[in-house]
Protein backbone atom coordinates (compact mmCIF):
# COMPACT_ATOMS: atom_id res chain seq x y z
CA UNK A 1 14.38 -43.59 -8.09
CA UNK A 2 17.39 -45.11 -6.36
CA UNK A 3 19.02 -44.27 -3.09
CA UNK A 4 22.19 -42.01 -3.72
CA UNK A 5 24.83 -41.18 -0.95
CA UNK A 6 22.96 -37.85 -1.38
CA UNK A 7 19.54 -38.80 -0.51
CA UNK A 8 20.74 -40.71 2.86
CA UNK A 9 22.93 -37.95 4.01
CA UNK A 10 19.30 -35.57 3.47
CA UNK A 11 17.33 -38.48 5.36
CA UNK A 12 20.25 -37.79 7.96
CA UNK A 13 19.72 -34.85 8.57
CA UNK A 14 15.79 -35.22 8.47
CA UNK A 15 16.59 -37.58 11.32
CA UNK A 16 17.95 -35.08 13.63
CA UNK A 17 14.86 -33.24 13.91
CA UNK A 18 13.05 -33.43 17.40
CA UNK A 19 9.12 -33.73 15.18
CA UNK A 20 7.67 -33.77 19.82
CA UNK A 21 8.75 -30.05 19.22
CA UNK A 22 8.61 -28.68 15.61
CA UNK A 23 10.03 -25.16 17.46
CA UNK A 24 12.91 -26.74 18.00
CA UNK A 25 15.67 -26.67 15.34
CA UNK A 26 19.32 -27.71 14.14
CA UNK A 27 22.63 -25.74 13.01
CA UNK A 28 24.60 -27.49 11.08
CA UNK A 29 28.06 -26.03 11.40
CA UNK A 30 30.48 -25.24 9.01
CA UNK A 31 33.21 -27.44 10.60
CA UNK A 32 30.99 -30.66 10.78
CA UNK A 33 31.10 -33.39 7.76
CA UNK A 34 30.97 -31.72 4.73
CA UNK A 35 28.71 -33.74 3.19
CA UNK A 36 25.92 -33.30 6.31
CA UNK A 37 26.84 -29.48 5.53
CA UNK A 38 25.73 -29.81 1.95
CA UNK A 39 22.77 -31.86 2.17
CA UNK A 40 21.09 -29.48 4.67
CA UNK A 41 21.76 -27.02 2.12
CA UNK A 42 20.18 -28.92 -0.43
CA UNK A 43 17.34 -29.50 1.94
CA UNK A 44 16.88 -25.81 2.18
CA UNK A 45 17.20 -25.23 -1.13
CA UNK A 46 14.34 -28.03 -1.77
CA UNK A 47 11.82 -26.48 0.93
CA UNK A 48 12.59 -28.31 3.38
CA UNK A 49 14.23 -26.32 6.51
CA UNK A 50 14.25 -22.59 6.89
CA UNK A 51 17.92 -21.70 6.78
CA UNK A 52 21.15 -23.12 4.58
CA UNK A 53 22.41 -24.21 7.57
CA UNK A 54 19.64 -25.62 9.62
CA UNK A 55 17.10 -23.87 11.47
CA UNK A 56 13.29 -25.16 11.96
CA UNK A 57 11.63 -27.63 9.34
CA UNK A 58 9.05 -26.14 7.02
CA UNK A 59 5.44 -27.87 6.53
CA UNK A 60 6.65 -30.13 3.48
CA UNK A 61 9.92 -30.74 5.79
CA UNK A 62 8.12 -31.74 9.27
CA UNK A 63 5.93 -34.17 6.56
CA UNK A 64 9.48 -35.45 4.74
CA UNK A 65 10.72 -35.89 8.77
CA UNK A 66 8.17 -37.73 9.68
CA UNK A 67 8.00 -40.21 6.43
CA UNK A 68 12.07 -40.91 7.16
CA UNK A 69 11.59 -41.08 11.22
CA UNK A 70 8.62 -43.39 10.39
CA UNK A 71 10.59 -45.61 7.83
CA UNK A 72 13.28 -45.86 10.43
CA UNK A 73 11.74 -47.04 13.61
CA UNK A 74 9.55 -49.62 11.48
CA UNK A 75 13.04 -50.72 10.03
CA UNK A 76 14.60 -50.79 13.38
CA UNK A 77 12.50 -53.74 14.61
């Protein structure tokens, strides 16, 4: 599997997640980047958040979230 443009801009949004408060969730407008706009819909459409546009992570998202924040802050040493 290789890392497309699409899979980072999905990590992306994976990143915005707050995983301290899994009630707490994202809207992705209309007006913002169009590619963060489709890859939250693609996220939805994998399982991933509950709403085209956002809204709270599902169980396989808050375990995808936590995999990508996890990859992150090892990577950010």
């Amino acid at each position: 599997m290789s890392l497309t443009a699409d899979l980072i801009e999905e990590i992306k949004i994976l990143t915005h997640y707050n995983l301290a408060s899994i009630r707490e969730g994202i809207k992705v407008h209309g007006s913002a980047n169009p590619d963060a706009v489709m890859a939250t819909k693609r996220l939805f459409d994998k399982g991933l958040i509950s709403q085209d546009d956002g809204g709270y992570l599902t169980d396989l998202g808050i375990e995808a979230a936590e995999h990508a924040q996890s990859v992150l802050r090892i990577l950010d040493k």
